[in-house]
C-alpha atoms as a PDB file:
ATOM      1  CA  UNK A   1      28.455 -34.739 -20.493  1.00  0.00           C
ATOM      2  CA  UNK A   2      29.226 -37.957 -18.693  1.00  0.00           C
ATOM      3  CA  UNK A   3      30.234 -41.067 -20.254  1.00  0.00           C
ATOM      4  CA  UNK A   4      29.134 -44.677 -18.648  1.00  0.00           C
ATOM      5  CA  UNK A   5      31.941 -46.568 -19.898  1.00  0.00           C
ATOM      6  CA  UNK A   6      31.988 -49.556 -17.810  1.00  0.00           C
ATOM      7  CA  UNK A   7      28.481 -50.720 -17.698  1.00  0.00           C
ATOM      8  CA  UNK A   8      28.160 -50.186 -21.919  1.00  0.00           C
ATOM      9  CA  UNK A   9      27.955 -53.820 -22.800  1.00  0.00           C
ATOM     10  CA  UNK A  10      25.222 -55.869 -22.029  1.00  0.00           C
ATOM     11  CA  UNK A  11      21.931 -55.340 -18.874  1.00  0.00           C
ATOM     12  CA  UNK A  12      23.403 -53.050 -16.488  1.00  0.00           C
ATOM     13  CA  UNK A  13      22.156 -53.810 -13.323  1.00  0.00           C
ATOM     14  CA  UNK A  14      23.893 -57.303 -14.366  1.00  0.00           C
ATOM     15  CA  UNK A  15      27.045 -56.014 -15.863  1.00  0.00           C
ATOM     16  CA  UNK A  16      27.459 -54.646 -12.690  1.00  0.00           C
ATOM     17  CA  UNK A  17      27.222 -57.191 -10.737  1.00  0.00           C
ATOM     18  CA  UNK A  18      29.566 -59.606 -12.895  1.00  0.00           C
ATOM     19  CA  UNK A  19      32.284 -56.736 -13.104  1.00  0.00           C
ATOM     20  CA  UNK A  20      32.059 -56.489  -8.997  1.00  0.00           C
ATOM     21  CA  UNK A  21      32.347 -60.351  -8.747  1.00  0.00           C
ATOM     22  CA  UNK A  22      34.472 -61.342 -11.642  1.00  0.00           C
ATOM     23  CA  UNK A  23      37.602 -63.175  -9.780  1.00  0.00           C
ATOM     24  CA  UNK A  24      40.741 -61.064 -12.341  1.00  0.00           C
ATOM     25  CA  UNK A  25      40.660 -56.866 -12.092  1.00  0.00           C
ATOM     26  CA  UNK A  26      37.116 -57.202 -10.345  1.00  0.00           C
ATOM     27  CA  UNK A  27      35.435 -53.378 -10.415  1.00  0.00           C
ATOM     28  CA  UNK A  28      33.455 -52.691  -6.943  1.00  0.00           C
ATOM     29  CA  UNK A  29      30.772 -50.707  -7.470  1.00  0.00           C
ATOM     30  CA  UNK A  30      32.235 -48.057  -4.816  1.00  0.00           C
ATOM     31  CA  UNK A  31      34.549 -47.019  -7.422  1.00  0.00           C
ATOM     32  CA  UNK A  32      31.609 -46.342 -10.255  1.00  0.00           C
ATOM     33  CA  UNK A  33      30.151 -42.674 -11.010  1.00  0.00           C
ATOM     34  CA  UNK A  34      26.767 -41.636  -9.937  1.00  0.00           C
ATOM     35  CA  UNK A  35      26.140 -41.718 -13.704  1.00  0.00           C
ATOM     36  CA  UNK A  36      27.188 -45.445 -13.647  1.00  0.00           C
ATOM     37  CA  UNK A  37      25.437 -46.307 -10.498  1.00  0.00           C
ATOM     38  CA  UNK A  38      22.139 -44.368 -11.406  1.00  0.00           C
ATOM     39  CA  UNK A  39      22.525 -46.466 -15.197  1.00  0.00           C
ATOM     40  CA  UNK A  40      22.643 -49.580 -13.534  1.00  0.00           C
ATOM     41  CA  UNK A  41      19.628 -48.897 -11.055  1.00  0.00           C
ATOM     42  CA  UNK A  42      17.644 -46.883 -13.851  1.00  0.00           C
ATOM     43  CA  UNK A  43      18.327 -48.846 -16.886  1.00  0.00           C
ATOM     44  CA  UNK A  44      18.163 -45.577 -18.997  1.00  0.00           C
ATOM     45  CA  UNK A  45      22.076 -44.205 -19.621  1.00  0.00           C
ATOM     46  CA  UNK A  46      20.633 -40.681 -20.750  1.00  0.00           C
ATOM     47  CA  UNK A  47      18.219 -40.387 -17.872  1.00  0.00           C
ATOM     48  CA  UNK A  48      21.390 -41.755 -15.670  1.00  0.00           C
ATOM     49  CA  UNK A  49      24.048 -39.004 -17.393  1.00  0.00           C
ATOM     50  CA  UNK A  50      21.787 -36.109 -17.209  1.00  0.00           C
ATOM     51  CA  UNK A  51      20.886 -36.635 -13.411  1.00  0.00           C
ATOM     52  CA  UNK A  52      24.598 -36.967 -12.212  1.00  0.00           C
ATOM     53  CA  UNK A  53      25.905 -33.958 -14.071  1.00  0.00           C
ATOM     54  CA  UNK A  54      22.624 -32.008 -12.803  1.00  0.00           C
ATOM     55  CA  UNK A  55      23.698 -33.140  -9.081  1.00  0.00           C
ATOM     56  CA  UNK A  56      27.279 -32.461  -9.372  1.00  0.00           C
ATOM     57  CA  UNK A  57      28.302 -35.955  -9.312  1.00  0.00           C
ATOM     58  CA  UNK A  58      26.714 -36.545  -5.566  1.00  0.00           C
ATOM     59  CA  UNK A  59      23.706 -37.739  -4.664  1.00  0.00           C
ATOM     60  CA  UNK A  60      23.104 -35.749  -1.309  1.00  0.00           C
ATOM     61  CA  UNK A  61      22.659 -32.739  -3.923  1.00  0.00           C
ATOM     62  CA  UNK A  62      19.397 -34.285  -4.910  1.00  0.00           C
ATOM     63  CA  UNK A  63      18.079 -32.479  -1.721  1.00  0.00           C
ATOM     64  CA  UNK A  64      18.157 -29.657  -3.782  1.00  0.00           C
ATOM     65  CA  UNK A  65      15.679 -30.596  -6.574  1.00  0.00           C
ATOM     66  CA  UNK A  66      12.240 -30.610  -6.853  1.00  0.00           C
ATOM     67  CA  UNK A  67      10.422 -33.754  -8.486  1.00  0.00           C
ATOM     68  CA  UNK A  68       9.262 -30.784 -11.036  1.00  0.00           C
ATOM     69  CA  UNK A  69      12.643 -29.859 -12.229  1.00  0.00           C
ATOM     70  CA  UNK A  70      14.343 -33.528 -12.513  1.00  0.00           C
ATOM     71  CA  UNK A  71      11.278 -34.390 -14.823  1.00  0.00           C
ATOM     72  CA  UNK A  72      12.451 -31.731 -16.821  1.00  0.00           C
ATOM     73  CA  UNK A  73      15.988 -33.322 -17.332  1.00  0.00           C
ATOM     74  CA  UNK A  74      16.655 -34.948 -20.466  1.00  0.00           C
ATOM     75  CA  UNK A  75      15.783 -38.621 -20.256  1.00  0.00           C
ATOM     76  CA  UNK A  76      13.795 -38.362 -17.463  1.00  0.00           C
ATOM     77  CA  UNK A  77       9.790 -39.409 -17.015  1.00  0.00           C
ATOM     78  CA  UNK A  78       7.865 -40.121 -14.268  1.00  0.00           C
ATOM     79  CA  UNK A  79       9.114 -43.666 -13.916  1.00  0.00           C
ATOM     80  CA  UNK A  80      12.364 -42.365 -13.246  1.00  0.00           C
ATOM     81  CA  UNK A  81      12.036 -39.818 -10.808  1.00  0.00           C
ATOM     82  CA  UNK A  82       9.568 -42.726  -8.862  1.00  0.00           C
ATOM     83  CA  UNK A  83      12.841 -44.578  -8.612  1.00  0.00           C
ATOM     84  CA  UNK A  84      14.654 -41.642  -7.464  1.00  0.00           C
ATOM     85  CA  UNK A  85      12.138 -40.956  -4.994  1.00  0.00           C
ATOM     86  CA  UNK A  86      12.362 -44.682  -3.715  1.00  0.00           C
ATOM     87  CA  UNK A  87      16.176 -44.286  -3.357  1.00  0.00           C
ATOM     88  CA  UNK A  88      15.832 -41.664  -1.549  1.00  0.00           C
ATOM     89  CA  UNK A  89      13.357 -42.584   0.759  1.00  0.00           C
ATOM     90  CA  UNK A  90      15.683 -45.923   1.270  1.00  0.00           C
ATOM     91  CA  UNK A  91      18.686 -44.150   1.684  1.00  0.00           C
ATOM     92  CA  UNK A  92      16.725 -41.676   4.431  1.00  0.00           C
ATOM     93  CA  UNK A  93      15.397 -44.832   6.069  1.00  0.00           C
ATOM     94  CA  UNK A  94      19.120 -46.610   6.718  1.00  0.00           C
ATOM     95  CA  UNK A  95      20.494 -43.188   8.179  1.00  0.00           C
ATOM     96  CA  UNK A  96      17.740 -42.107  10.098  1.00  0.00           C
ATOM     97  CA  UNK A  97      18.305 -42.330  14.130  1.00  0.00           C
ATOM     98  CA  UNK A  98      16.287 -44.714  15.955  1.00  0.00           C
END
C-alpha cells in the first residue's frame, strides 16, 4: 500500500500548502501522489491510500467506480465519497466545452 510521506506531520491541507510555498526545496503539489493529494483534500490518510491504489494512481480511473464500490474501500464513508463526488463534478465543470 501507499505511503503519504510528505504531508505526515501536522493538518494536511496546511502542510501542503507551507511545503508548496516554503522559500528553500519548496514541494509543488504537481509533484505529490494521488494518495497525497486525496490526504490533503480528505483529511483521512487511509481513506486517501486506499482510493489511489484502487484507481491506479490516476484520478480519470475514478470513471470506472461506482459510488457503491468506493464506499466499500477501506476508510471510506459517505462523507468521503461526497467529496469525491464534488471533485469530480469540479473537475468535469473546468473541462467541459462551452
Amino acid at each position: 500500500m501507499m505511503r503519504v510521506m510528505v504531508l505526515k506531520k501536522g493538518r494536511p491541507s496546511k502542510r501542503l500548502v507551507e511545503l508548496a510555498s516554503r522559500k528553500r526545496d519548496p514541494i509543488r503539489p504537481e509533484s505529490m501522489s494521488l494518495a497525497e493529494l486525496l490526504y490533503s483534500l480528505l483529511g483521512n490518510q487511509r481513506a486517501a491510500e486506499a482510493i489511489a491504489e484502487a484507481l491506479n494512481g490516476d484520478i480519470r480511473n475514478i470513471h470506472n467506480w461506482d459510488v457503491r464500490d468506493l464506499e466499500a474501500l477501506p476508510g471510506v464513508g459517505q462523507g468521503t465519497v461526497g467529496k469525491l463526488v464534488a471533485l469530480v463534478e469540479i473537475i468535469r465543470r473546468l473541462v467541459q466545452k462551452r
